[in-house]
PDB file of N, CA and C in Angstrom:
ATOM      1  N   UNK A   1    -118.910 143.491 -47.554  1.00  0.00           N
ATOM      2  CA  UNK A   1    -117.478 143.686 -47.748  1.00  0.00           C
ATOM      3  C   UNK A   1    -117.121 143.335 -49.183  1.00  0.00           C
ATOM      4  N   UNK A   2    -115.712 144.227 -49.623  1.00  0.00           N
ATOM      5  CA  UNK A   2    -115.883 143.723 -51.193  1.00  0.00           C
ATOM      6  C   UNK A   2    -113.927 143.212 -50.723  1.00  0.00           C
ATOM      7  N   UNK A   3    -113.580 141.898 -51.283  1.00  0.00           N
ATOM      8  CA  UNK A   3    -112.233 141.574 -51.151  1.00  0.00           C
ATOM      9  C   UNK A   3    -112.256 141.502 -52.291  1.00  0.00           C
ATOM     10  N   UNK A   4    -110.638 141.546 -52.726  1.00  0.00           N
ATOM     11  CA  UNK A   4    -110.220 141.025 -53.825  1.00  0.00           C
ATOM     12  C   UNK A   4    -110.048 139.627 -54.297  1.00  0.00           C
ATOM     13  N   UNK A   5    -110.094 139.359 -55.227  1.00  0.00           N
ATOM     14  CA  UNK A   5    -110.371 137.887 -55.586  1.00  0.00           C
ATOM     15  C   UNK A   5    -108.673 137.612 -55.344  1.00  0.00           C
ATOM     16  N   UNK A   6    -108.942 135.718 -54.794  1.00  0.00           N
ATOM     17  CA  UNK A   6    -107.504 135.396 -54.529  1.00  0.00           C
ATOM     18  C   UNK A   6    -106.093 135.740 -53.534  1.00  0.00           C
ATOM     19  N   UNK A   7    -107.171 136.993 -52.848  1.00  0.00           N
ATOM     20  CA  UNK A   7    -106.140 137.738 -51.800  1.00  0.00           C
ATOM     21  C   UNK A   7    -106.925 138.040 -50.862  1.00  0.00           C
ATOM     22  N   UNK A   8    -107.985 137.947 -51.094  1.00  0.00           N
ATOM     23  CA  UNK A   8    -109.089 137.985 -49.354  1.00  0.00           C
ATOM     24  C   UNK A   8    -108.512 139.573 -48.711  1.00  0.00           C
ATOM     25  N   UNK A   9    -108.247 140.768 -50.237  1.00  0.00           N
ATOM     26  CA  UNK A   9    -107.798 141.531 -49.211  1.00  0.00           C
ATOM     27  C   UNK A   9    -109.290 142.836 -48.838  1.00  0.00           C
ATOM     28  N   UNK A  10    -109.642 143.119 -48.122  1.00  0.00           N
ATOM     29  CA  UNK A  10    -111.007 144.131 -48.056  1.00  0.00           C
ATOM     30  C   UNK A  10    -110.276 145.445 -48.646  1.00  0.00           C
ATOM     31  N   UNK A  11    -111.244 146.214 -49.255  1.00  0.00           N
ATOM     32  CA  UNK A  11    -111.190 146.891 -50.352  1.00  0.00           C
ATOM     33  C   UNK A  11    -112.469 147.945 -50.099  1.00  0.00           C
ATOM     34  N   UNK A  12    -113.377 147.134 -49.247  1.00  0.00           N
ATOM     35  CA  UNK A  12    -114.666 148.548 -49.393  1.00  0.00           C
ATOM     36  C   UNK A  12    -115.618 147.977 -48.880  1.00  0.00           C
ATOM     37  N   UNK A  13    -117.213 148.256 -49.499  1.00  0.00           N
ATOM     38  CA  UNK A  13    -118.163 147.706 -49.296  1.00  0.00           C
ATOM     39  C   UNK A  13    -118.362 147.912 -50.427  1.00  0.00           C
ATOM     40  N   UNK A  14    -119.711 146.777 -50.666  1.00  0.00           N
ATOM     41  CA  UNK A  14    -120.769 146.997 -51.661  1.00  0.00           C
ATOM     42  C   UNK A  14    -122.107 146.433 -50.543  1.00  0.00           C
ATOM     43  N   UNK A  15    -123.474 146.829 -51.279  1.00  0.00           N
ATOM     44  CA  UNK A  15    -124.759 146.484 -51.027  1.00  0.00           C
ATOM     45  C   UNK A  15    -125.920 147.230 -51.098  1.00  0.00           C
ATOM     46  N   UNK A  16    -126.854 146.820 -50.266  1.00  0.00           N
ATOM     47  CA  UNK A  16    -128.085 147.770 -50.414  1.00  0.00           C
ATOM     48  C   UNK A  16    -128.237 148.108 -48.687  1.00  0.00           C
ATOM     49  N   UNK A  17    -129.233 148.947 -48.449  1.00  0.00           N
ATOM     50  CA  UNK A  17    -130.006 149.700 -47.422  1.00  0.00           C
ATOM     51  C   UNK A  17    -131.145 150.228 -47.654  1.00  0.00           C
ATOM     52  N   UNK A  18    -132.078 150.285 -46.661  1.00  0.00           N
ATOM     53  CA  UNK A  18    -133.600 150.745 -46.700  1.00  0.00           C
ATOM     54  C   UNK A  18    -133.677 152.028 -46.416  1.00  0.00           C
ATOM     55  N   UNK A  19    -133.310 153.303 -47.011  1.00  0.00           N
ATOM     56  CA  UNK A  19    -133.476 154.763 -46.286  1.00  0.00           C
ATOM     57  C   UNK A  19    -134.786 154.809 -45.539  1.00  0.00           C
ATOM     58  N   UNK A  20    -134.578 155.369 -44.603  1.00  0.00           N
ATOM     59  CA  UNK A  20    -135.710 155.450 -43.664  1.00  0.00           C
ATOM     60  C   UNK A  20    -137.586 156.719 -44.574  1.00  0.00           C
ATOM     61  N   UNK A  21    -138.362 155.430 -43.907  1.00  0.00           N
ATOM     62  CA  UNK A  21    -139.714 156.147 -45.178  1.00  0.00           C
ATOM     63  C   UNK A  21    -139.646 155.879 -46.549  1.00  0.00           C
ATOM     64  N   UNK A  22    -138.319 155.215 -47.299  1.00  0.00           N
ATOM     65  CA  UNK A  22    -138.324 154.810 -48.680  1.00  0.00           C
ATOM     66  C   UNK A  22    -138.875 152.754 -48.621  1.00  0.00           C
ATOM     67  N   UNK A  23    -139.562 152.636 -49.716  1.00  0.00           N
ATOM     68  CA  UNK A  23    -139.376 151.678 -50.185  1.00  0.00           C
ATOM     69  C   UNK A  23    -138.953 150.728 -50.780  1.00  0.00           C
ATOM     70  N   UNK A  24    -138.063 151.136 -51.512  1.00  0.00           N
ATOM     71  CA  UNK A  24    -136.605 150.802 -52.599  1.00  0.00           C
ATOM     72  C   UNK A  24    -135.628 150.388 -51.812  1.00  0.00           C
ATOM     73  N   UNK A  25    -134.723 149.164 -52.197  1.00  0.00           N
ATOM     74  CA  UNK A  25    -133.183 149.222 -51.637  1.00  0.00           C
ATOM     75  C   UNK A  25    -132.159 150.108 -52.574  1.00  0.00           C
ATOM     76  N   UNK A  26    -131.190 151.084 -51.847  1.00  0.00           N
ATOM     77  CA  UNK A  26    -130.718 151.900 -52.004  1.00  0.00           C
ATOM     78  C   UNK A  26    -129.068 151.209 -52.851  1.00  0.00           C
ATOM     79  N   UNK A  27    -129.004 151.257 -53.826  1.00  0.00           N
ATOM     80  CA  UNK A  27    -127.694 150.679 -53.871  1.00  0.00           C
ATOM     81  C   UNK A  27    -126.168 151.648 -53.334  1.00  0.00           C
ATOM     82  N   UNK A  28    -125.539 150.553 -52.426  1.00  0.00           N
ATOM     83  CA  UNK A  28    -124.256 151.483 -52.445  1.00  0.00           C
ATOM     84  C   UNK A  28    -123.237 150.875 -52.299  1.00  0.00           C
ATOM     85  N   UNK A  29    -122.010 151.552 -52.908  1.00  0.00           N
ATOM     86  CA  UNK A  29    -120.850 150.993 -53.199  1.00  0.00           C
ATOM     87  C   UNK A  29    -120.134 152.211 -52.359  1.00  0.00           C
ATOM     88  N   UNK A  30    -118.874 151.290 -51.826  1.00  0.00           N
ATOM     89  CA  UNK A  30    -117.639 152.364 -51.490  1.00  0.00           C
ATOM     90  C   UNK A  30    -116.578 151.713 -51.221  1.00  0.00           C
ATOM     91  N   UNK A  31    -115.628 152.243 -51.838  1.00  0.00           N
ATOM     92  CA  UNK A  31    -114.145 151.568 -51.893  1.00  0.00           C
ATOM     93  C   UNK A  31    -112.728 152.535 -51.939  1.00  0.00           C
ATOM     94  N   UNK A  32    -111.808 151.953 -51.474  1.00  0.00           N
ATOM     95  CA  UNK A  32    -110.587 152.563 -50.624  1.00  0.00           C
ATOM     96  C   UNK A  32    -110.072 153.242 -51.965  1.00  0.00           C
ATOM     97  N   UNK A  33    -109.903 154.552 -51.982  1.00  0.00           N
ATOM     98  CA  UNK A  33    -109.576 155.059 -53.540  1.00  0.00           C
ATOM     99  C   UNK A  33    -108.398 154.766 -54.274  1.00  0.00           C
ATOM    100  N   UNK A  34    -107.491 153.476 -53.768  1.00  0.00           N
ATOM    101  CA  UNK A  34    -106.534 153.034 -54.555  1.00  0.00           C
ATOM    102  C   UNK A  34    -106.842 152.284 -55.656  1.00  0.00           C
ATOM    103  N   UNK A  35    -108.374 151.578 -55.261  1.00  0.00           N
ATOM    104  CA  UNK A  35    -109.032 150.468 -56.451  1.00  0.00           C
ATOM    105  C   UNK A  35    -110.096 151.237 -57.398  1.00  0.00           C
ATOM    106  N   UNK A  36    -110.239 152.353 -57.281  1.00  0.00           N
ATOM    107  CA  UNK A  36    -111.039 153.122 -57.880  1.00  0.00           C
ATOM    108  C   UNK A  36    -110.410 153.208 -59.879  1.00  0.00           C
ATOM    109  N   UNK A  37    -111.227 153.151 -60.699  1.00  0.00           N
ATOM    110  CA  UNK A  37    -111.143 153.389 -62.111  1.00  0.00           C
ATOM    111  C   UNK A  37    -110.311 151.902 -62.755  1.00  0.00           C
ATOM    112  N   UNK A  38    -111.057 151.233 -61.844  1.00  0.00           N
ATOM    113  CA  UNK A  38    -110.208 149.378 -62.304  1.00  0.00           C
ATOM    114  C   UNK A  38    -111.745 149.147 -62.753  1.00  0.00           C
ATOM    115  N   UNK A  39    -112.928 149.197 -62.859  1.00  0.00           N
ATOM    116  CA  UNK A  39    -114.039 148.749 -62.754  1.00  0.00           C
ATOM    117  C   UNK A  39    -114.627 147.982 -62.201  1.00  0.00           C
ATOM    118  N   UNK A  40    -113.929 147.941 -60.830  1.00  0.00           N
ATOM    119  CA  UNK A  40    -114.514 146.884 -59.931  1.00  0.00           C
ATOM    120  C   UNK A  40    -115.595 147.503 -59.107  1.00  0.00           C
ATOM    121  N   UNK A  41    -115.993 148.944 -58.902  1.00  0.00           N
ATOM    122  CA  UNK A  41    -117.610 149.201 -58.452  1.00  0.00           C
ATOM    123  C   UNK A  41    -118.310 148.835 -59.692  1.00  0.00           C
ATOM    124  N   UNK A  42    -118.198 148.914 -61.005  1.00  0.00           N
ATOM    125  CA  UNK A  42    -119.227 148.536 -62.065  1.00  0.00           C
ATOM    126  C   UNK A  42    -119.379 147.299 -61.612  1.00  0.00           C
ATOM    127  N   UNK A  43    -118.587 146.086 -61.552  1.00  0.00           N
ATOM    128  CA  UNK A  43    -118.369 144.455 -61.271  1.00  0.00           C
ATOM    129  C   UNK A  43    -119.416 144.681 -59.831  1.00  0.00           C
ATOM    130  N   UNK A  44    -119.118 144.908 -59.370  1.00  0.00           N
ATOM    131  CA  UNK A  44    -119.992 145.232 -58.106  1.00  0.00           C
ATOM    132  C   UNK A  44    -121.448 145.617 -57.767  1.00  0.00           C
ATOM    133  N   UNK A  45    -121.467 146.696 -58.706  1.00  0.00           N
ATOM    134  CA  UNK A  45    -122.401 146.873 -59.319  1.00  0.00           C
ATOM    135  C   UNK A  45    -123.774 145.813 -59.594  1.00  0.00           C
ATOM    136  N   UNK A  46    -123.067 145.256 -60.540  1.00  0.00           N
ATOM    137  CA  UNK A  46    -124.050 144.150 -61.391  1.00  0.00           C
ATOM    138  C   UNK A  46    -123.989 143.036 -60.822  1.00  0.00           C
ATOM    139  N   UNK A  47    -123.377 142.720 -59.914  1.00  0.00           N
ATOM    140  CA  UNK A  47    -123.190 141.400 -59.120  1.00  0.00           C
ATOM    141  C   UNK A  47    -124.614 141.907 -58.138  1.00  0.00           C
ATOM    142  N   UNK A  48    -124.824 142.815 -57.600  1.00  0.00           N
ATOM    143  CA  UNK A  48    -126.069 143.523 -56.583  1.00  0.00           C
ATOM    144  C   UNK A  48    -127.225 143.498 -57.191  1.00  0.00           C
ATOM    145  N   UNK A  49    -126.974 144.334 -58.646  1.00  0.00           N
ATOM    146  CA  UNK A  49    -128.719 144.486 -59.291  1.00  0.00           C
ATOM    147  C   UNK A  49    -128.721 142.922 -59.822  1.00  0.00           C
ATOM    148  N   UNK A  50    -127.877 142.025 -59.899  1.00  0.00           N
ATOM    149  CA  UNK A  50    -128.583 140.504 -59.909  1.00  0.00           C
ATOM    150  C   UNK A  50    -129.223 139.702 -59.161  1.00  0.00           C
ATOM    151  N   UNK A  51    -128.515 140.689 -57.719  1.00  0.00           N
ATOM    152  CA  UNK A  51    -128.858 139.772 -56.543  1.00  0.00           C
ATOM    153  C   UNK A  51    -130.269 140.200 -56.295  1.00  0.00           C
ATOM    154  N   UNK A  52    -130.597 141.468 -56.410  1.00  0.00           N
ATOM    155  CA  UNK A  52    -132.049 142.465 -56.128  1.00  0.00           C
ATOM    156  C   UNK A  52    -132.880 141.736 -56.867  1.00  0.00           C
ATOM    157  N   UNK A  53    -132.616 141.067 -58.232  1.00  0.00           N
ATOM    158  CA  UNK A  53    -133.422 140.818 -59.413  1.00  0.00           C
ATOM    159  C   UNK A  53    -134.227 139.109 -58.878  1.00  0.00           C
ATOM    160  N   UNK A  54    -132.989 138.682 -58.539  1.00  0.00           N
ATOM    161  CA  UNK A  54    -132.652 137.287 -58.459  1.00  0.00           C
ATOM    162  C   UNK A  54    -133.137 136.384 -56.952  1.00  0.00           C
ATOM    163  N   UNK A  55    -132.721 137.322 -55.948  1.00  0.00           N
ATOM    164  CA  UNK A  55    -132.931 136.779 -54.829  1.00  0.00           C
ATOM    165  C   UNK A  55    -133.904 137.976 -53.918  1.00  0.00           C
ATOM    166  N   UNK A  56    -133.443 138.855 -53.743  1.00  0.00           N
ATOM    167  CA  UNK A  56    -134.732 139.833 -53.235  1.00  0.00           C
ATOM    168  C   UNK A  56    -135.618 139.823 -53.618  1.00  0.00           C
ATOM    169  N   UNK A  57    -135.841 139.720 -55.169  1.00  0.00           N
ATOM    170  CA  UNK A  57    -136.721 140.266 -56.137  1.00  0.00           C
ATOM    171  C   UNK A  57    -137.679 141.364 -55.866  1.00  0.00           C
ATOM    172  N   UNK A  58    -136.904 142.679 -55.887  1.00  0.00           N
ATOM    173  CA  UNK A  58    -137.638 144.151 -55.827  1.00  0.00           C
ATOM    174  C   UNK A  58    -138.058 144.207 -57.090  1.00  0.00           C
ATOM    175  N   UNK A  59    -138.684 145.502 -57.265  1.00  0.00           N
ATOM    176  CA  UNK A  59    -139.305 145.630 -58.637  1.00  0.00           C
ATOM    177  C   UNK A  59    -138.342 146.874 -59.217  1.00  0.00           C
ATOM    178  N   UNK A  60    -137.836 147.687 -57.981  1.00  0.00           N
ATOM    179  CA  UNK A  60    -136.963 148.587 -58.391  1.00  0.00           C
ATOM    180  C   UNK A  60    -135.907 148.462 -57.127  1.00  0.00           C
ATOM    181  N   UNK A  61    -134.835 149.490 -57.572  1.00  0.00           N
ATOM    182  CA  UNK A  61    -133.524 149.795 -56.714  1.00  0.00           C
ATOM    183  C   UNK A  61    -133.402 151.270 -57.101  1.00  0.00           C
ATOM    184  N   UNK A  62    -132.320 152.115 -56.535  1.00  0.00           N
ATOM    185  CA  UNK A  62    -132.193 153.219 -56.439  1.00  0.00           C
ATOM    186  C   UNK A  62    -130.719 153.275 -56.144  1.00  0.00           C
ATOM    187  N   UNK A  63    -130.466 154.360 -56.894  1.00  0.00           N
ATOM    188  CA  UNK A  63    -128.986 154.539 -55.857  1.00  0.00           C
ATOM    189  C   UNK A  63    -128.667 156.595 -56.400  1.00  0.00           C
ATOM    190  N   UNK A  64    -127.554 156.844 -55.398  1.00  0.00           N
ATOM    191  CA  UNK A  64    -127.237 157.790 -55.422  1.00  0.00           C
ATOM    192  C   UNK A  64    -125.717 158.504 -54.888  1.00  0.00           C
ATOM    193  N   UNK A  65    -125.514 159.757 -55.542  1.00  0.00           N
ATOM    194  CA  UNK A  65    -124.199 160.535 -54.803  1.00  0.00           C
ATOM    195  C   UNK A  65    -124.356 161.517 -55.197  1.00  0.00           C
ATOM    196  N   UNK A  66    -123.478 162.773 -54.729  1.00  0.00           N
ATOM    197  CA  UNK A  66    -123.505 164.097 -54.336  1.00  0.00           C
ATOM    198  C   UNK A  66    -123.065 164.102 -55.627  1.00  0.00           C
ATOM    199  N   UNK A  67    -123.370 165.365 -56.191  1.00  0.00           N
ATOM    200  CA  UNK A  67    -123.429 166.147 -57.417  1.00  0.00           C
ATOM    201  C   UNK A  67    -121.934 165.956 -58.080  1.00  0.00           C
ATOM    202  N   UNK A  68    -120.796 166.636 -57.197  1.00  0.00           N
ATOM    203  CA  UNK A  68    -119.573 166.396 -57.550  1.00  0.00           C
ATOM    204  C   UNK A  68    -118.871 165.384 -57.461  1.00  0.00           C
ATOM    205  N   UNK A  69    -119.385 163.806 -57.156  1.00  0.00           N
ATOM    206  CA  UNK A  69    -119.016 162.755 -57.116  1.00  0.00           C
ATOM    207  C   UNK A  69    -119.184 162.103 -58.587  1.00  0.00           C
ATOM    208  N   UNK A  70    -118.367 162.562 -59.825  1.00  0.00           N
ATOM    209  CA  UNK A  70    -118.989 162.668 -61.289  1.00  0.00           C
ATOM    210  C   UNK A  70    -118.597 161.285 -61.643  1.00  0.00           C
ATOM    211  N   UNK A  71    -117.601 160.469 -60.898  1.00  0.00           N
ATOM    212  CA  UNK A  71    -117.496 159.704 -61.417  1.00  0.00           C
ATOM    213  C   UNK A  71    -118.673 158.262 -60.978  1.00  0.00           C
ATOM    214  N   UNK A  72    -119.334 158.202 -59.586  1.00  0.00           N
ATOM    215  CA  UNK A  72    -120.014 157.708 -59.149  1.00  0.00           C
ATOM    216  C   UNK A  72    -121.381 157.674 -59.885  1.00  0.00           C
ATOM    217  N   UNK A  73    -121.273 158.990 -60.235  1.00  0.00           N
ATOM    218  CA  UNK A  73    -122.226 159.164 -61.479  1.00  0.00           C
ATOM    219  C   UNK A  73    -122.332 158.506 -62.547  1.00  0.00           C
ATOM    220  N   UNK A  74    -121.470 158.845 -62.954  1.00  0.00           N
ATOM    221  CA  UNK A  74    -121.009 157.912 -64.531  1.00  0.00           C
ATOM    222  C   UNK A  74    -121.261 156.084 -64.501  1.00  0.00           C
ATOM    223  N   UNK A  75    -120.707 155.571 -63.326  1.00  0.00           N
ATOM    224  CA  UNK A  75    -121.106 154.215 -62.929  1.00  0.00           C
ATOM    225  C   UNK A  75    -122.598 154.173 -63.089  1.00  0.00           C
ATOM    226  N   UNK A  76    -123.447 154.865 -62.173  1.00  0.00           N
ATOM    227  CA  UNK A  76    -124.527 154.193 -61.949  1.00  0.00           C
ATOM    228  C   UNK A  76    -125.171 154.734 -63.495  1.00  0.00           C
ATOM    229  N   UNK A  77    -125.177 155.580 -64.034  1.00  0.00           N
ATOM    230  CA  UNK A  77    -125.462 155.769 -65.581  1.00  0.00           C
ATOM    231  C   UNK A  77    -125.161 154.353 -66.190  1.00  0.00           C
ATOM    232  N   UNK A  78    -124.156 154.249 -66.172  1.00  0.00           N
ATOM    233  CA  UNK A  78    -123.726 152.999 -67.095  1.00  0.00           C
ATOM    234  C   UNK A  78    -124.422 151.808 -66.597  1.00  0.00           C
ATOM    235  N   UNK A  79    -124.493 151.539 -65.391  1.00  0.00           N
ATOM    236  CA  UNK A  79    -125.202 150.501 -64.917  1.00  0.00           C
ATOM    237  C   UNK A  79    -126.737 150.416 -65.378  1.00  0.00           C
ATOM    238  N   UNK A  80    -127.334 151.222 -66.002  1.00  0.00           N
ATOM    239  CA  UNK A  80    -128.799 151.545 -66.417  1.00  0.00           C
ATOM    240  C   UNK A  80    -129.668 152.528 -65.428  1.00  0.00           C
ATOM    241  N   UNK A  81    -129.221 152.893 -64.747  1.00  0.00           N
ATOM    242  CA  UNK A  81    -130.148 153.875 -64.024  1.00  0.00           C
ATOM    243  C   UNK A  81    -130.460 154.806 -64.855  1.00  0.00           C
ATOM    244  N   UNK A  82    -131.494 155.241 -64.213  1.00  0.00           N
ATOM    245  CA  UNK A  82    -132.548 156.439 -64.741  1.00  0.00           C
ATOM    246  C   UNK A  82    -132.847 157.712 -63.879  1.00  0.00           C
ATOM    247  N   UNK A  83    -132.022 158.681 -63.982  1.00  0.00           N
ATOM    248  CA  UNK A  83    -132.189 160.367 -62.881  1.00  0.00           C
ATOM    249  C   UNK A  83    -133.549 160.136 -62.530  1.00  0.00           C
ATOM    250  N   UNK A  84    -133.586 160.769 -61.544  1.00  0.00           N
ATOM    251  CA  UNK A  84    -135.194 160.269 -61.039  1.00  0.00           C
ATOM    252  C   UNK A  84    -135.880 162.116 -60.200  1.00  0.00           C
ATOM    253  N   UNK A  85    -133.907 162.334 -59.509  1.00  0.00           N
ATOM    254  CA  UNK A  85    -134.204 163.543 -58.489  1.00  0.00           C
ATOM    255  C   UNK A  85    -133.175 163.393 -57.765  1.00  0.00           C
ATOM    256  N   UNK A  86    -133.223 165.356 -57.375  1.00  0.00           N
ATOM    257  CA  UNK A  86    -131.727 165.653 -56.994  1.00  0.00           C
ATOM    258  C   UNK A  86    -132.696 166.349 -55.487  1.00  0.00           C
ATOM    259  N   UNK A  87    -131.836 166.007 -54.486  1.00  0.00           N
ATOM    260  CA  UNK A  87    -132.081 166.250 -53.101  1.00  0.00           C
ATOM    261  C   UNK A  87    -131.352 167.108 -52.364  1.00  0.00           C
ATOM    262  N   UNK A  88    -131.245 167.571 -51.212  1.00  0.00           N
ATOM    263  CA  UNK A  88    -130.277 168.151 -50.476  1.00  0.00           C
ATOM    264  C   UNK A  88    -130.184 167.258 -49.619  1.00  0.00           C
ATOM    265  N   UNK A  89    -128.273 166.934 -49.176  1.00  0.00           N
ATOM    266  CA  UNK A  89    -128.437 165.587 -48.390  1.00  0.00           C
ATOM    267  C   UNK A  89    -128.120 166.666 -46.705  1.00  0.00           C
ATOM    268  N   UNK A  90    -128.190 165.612 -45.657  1.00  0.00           N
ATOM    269  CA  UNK A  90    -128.147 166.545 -44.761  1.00  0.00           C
ATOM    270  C   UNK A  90    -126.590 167.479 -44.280  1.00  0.00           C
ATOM    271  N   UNK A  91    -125.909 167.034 -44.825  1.00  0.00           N
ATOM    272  CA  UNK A  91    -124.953 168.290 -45.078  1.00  0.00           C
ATOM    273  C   UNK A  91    -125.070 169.111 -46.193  1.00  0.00           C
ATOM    274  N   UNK A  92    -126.410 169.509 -46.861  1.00  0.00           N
ATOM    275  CA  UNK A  92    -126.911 170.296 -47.443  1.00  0.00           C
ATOM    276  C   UNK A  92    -125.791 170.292 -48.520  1.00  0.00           C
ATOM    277  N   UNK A  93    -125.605 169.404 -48.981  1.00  0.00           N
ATOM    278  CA  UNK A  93    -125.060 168.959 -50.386  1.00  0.00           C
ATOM    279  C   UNK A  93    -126.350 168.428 -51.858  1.00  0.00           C
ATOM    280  N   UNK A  94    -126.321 168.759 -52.939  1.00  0.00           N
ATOM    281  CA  UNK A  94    -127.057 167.725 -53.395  1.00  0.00           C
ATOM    282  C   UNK A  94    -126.511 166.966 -54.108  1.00  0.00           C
ATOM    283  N   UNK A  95    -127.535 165.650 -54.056  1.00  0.00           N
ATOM    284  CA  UNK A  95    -127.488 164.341 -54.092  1.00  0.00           C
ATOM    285  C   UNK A  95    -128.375 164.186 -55.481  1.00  0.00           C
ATOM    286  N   UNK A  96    -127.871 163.743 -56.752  1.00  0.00           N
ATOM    287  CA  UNK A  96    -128.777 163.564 -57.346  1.00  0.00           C
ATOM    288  C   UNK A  96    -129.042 161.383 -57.053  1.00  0.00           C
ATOM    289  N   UNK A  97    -130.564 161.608 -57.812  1.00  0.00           N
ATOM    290  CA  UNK A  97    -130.580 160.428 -57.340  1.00  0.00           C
ATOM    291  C   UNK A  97    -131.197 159.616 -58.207  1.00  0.00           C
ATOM    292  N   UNK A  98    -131.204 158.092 -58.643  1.00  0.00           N
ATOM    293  CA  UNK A  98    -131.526 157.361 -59.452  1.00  0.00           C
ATOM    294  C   UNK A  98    -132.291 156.358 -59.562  1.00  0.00           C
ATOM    295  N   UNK A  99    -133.036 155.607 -60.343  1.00  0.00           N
ATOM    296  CA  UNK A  99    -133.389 154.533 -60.468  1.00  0.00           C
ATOM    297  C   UNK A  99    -133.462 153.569 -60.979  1.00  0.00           C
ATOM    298  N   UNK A 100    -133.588 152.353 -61.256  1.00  0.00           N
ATOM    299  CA  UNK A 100    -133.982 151.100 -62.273  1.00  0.00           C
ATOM    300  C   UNK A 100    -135.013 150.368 -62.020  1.00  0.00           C
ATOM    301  N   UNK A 101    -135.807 149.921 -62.724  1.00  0.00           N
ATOM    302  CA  UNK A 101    -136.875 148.903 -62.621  1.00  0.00           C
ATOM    303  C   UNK A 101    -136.363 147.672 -63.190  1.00  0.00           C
ATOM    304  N   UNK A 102    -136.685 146.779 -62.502  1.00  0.00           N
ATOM    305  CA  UNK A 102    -135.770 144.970 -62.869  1.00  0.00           C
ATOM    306  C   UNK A 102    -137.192 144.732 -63.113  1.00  0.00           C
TER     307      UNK A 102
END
């Protein structure tokens, strides 16, 4: 769950998941589109790949969104990911998809 600081109000999620047959935790963020372009998925963001680094300790993470999700894009760019591969998700959308090595 992601609250806002000082107001305990829920706002979204953040975290990871194991896609089924992958090895990587998947990073994902999602939040109610009123808090969107405040930079609180970036904050979110980096609060996760610390935790992956720090307390999981993976060697990599991954994350991803559908092609026209440009701004979701732009986050995980900025966050350091690296295009890795674009998929068809099962509503036959594609998904491009990313990575980082910690």
């Amino acid at each position: 769950a992601v609250d806002l600081k000082n107001e305990g109000k829920f706002i979204g999620f953040a975290g990871f998941f194991l896609p089924e047959g992958k090895s990587d935790p998947e990073l994902m963020i999602a939040l109610d589109d009123q808090f969107w372009h405040q930079g609180l998925a970036t904050e979110a963001g980096k609060a996760l790949i610390e935790f992956a680094q720090n307390t999981l300790k993976v060697p990599r993470i991954t994350a991803g969104a559908d092609q026209g999700n440009i701004y979701s894009l732009q986050m995980i760019r900025r966050l350091g990911f690296v295009f890795e591969k674009t998929e068809l998700s099962p509503a036959n959308l594609p998904v491009d998809y990313y990575y980082l090595e910690l």
